[in-house]
Each structure stands twice: as C-alpha cells, then as structure tokens.
PDB file of N, CA and C in Angstrom:
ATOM      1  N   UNK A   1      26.940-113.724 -72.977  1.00  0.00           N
ATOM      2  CA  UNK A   1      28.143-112.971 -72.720  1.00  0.00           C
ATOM      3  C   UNK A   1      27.739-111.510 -72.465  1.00  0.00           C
ATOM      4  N   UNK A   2      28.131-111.391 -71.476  1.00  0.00           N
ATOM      5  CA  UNK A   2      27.797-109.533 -70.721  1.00  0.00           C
ATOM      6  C   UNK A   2      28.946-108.378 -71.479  1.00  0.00           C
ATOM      7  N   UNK A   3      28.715-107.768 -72.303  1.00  0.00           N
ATOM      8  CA  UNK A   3      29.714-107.007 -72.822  1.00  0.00           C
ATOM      9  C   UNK A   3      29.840-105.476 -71.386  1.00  0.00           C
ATOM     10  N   UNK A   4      30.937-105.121 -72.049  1.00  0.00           N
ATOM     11  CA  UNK A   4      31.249-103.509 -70.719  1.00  0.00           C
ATOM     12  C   UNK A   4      30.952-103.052 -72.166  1.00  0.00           C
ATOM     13  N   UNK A   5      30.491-101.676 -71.342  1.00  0.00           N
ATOM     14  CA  UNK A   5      29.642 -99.933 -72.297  1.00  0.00           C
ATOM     15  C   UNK A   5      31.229-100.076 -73.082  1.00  0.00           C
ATOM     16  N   UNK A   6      32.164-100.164 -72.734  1.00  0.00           N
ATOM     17  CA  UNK A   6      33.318 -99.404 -73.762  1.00  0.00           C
ATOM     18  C   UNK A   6      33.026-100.808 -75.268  1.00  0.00           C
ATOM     19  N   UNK A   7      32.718-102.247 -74.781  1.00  0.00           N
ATOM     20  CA  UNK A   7      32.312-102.808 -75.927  1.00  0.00           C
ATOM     21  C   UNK A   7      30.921-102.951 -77.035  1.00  0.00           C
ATOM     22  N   UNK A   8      30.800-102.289 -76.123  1.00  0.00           N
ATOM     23  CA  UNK A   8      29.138-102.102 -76.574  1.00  0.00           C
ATOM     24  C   UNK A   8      29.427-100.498 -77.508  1.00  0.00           C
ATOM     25  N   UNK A   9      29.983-100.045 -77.006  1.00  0.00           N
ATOM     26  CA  UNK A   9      30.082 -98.533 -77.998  1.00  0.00           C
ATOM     27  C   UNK A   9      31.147 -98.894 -78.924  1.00  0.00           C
ATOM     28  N   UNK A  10      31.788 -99.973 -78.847  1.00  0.00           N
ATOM     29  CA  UNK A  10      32.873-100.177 -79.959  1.00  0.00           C
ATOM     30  C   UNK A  10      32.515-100.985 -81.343  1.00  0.00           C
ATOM     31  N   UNK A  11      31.201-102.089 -80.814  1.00  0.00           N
ATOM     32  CA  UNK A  11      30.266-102.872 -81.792  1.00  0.00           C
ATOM     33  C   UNK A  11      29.476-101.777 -82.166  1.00  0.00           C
ATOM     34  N   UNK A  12      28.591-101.272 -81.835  1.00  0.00           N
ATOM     35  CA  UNK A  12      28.012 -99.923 -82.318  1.00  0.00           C
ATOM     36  C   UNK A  12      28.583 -99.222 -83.675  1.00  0.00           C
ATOM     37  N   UNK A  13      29.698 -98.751 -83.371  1.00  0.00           N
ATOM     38  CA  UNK A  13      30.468 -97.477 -84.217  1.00  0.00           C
ATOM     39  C   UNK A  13      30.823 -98.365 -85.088  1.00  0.00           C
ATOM     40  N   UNK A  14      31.179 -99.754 -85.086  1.00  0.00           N
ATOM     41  CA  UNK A  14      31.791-100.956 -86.041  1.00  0.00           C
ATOM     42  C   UNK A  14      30.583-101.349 -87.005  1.00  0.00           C
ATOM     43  N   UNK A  15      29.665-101.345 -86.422  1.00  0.00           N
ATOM     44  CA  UNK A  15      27.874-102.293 -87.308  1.00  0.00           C
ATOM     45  C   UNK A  15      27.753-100.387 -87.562  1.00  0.00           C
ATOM     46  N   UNK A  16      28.094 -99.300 -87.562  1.00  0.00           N
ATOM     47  CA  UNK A  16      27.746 -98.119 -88.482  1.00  0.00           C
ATOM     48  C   UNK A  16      28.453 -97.609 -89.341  1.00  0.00           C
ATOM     49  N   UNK A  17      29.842 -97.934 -89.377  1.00  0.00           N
ATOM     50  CA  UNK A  17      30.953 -97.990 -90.018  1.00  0.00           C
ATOM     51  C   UNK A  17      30.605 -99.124 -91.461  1.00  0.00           C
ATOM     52  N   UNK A  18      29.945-100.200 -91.126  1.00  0.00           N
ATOM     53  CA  UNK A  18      29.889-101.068 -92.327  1.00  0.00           C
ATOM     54  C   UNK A  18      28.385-101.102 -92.780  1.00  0.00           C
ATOM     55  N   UNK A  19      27.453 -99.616 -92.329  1.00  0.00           N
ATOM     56  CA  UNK A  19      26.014 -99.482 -92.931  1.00  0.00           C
ATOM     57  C   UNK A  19      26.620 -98.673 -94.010  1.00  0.00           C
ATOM     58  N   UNK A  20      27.690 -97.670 -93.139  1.00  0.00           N
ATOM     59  CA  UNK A  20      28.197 -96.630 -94.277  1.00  0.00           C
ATOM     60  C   UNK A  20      29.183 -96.697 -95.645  1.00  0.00           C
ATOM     61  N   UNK A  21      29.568 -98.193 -95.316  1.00  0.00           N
ATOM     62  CA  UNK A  21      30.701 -98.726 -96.873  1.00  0.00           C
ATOM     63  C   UNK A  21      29.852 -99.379 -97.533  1.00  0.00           C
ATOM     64  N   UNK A  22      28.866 -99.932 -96.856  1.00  0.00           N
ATOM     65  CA  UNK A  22      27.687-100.660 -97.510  1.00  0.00           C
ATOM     66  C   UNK A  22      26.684 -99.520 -98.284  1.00  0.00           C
ATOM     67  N   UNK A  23      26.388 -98.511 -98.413  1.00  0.00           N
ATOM     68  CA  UNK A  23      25.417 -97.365 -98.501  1.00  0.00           C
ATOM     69  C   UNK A  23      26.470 -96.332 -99.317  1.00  0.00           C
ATOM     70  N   UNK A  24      27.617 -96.310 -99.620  1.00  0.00           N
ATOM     71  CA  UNK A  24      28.337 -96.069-100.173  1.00  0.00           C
ATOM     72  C   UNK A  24      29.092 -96.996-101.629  1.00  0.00           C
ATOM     73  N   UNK A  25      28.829 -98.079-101.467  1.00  0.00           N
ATOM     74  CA  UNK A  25      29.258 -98.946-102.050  1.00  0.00           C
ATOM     75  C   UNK A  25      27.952 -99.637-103.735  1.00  0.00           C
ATOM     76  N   UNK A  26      27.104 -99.010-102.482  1.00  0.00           N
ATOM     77  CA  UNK A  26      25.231 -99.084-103.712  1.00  0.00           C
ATOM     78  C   UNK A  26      25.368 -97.647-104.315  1.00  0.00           C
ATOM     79  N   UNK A  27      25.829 -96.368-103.572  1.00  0.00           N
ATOM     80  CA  UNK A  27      25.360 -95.423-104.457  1.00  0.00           C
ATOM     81  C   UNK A  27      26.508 -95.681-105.588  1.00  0.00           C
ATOM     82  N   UNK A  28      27.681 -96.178-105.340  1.00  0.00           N
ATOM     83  CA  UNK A  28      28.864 -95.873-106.326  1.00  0.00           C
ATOM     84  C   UNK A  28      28.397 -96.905-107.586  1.00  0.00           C
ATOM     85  N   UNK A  29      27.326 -97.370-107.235  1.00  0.00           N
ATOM     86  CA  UNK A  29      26.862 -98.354-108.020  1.00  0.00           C
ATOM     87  C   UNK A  29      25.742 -98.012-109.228  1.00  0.00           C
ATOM     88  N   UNK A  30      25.147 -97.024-108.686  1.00  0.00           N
ATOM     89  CA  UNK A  30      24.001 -96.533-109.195  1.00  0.00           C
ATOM     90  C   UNK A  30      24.338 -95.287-109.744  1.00  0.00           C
ATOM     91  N   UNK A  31      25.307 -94.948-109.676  1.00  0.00           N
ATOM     92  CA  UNK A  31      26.033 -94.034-110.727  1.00  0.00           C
ATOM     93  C   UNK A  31      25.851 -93.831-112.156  1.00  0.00           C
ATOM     94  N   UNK A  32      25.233 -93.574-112.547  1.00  0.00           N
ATOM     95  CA  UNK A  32      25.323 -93.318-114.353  1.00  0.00           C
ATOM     96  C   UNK A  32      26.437 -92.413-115.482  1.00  0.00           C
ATOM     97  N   UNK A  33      26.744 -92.933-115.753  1.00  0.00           N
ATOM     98  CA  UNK A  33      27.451 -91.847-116.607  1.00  0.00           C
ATOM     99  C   UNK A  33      27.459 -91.527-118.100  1.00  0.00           C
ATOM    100  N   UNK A  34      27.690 -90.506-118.306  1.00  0.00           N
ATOM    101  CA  UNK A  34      26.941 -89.648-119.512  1.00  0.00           C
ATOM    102  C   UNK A  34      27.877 -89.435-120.544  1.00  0.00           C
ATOM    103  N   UNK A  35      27.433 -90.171-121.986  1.00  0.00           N
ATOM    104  CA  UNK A  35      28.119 -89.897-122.882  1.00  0.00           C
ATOM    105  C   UNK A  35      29.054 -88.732-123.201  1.00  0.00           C
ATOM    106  N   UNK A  36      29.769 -88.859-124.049  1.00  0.00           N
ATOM    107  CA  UNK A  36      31.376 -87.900-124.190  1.00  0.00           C
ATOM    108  C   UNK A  36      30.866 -86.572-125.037  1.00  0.00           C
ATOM    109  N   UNK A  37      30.515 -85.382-124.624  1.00  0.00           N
ATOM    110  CA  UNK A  37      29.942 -84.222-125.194  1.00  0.00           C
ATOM    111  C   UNK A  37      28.722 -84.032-124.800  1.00  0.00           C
ATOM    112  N   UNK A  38      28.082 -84.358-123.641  1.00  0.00           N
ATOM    113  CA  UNK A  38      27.073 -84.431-123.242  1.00  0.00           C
ATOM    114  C   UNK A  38      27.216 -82.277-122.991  1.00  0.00           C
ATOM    115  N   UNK A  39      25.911 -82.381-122.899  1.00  0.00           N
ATOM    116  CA  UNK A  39      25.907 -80.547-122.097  1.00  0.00           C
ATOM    117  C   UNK A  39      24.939 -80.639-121.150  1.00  0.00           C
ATOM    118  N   UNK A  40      25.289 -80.023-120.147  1.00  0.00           N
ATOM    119  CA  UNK A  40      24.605 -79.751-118.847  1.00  0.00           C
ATOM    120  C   UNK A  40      24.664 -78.463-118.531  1.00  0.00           C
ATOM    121  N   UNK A  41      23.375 -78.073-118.343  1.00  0.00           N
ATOM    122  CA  UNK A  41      23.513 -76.683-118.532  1.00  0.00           C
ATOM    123  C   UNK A  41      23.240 -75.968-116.876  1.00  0.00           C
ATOM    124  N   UNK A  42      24.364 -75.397-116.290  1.00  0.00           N
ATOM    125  CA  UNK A  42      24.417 -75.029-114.826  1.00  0.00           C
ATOM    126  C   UNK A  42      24.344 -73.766-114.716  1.00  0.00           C
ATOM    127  N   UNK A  43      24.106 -73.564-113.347  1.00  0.00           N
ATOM    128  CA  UNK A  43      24.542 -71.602-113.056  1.00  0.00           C
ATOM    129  C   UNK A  43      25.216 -71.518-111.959  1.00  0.00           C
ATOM    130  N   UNK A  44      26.392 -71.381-111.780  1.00  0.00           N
ATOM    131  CA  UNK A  44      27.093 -71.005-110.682  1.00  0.00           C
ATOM    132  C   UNK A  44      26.630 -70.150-109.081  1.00  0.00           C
ATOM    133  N   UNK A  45      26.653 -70.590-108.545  1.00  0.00           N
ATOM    134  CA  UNK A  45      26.067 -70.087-106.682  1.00  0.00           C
ATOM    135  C   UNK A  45      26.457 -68.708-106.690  1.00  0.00           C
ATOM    136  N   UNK A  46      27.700 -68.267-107.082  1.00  0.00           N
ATOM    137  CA  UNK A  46      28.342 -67.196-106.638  1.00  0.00           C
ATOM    138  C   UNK A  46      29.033 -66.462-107.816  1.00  0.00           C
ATOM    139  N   UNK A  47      29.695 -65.234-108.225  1.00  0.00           N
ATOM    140  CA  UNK A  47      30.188 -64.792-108.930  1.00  0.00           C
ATOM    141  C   UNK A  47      31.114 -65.212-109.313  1.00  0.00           C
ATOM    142  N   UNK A  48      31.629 -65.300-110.398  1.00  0.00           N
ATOM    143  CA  UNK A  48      33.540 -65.766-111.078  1.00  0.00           C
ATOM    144  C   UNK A  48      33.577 -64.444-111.610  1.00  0.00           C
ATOM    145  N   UNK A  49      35.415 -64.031-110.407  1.00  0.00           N
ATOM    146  CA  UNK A  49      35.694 -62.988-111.017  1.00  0.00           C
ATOM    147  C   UNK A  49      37.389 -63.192-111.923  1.00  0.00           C
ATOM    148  N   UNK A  50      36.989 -63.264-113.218  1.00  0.00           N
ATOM    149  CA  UNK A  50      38.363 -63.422-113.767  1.00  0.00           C
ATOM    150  C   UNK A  50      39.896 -62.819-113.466  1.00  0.00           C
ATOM    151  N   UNK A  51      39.998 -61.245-112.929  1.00  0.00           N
ATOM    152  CA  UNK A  51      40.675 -60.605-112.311  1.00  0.00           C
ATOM    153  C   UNK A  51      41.360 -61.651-111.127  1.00  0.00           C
ATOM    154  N   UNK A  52      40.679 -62.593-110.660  1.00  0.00           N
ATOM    155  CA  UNK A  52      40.827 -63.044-109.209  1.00  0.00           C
ATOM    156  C   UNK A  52      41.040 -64.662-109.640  1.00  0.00           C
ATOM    157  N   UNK A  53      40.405 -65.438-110.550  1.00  0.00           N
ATOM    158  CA  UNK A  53      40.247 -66.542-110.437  1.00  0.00           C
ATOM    159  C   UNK A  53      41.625 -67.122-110.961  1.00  0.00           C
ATOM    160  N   UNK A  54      41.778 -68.470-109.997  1.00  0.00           N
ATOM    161  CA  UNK A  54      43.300 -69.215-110.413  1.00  0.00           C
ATOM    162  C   UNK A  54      43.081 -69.822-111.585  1.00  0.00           C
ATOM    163  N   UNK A  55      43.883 -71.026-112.059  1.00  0.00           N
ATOM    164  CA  UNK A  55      43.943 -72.217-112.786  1.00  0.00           C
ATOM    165  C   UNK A  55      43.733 -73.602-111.570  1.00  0.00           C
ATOM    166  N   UNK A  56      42.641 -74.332-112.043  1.00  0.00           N
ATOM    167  CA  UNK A  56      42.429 -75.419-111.010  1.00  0.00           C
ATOM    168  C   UNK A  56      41.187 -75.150-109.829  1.00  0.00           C
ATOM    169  N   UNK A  57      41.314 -73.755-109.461  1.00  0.00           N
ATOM    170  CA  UNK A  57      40.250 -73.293-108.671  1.00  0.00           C
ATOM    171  C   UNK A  57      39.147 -74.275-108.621  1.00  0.00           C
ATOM    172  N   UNK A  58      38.115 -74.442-108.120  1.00  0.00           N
ATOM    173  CA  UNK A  58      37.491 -74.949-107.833  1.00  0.00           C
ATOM    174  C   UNK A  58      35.682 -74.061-107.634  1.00  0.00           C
ATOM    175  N   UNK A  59      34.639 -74.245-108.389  1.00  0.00           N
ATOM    176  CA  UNK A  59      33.550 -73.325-107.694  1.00  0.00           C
ATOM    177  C   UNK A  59      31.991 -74.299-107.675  1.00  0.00           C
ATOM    178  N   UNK A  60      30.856 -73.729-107.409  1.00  0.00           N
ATOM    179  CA  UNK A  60      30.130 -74.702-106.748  1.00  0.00           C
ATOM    180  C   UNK A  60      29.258 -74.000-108.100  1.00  0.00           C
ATOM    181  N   UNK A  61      28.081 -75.006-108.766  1.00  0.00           N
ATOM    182  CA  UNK A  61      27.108 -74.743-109.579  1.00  0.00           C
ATOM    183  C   UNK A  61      25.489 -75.754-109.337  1.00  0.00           C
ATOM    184  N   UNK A  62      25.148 -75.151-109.850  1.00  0.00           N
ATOM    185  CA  UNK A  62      23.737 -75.928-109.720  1.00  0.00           C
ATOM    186  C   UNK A  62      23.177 -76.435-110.862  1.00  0.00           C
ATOM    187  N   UNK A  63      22.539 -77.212-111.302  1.00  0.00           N
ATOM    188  CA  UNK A  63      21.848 -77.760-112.294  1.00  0.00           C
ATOM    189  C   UNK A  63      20.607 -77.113-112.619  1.00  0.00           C
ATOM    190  N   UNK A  64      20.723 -76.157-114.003  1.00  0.00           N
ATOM    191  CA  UNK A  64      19.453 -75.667-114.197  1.00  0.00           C
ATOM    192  C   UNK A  64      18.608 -76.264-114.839  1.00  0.00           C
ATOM    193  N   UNK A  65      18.617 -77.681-115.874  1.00  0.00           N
ATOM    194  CA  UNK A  65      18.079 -78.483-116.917  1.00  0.00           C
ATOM    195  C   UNK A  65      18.276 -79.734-116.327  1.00  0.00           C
ATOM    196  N   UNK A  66      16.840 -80.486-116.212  1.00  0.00           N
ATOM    197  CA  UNK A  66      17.147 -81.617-116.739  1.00  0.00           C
ATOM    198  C   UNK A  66      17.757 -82.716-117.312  1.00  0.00           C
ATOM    199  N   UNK A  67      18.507 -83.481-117.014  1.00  0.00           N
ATOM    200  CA  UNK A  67      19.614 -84.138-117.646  1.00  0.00           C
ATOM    201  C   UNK A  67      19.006 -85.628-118.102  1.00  0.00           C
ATOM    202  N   UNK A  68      18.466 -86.043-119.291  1.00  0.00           N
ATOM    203  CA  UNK A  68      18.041 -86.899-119.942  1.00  0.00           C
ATOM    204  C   UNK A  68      18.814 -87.895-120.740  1.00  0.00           C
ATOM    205  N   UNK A  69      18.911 -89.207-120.687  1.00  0.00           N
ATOM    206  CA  UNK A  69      19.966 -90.275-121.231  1.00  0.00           C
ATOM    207  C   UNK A  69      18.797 -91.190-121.912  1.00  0.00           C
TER     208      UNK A  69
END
C-alpha cells in the first residue's frame, strides 16, 4: 500500500506521540517519593523580595544536598 506524504506525516507524528506517553508513562513510574518531614535543602535562582512577593507565587530553586532514602 503506497501511502501520500500527508499520510506518511500523519503516522509519523502518531508513532511520536505514543514514544512520548510511553516515555512519560516510565518516568511517572520511576518516581520516588520521600517520606513526610523529609528536608531538602535548596537555594533559590533569584532573589525573594517580601515587599513584592504574593501568596501562591510560585519561584524556581535548585538542589544544594544530596537527597538520600
């Protein structure tokens, strides 16, 4: 069976679409999660300025330690 380019780019995006629920579906798998009082000790990317900051806000941190289970 001779497919046309518009089916051929539609199987394509379809067989990468189900590498990516598949590859999504292992990491959600391999997830660990960490006892209740755990501490992780981070440092924030950027400044928090209390003057300015909401409730809910949202900010980005990094992991300075090791996290051991």
């Amino acid at each position: 069976m001779r497919l046309t380019p518009l089916e051929r780019t539609r199987r394509t995006l379809g067989t990468i679409a189900l590498a990516l629920i598949a590859a999504s579906a292992a990491s959600a798998q391999s997830r660990i999660v960490l006892p209740a009082g755990s501490v992780i000790i981070v440092r924030t990317t950027s400044p928090l300025q209390s003057a300015s900051v909401r409730t809910g806000q949202t900010f980005e941190t990094t992991v300075e330690e090791s996290v051991g289970i």
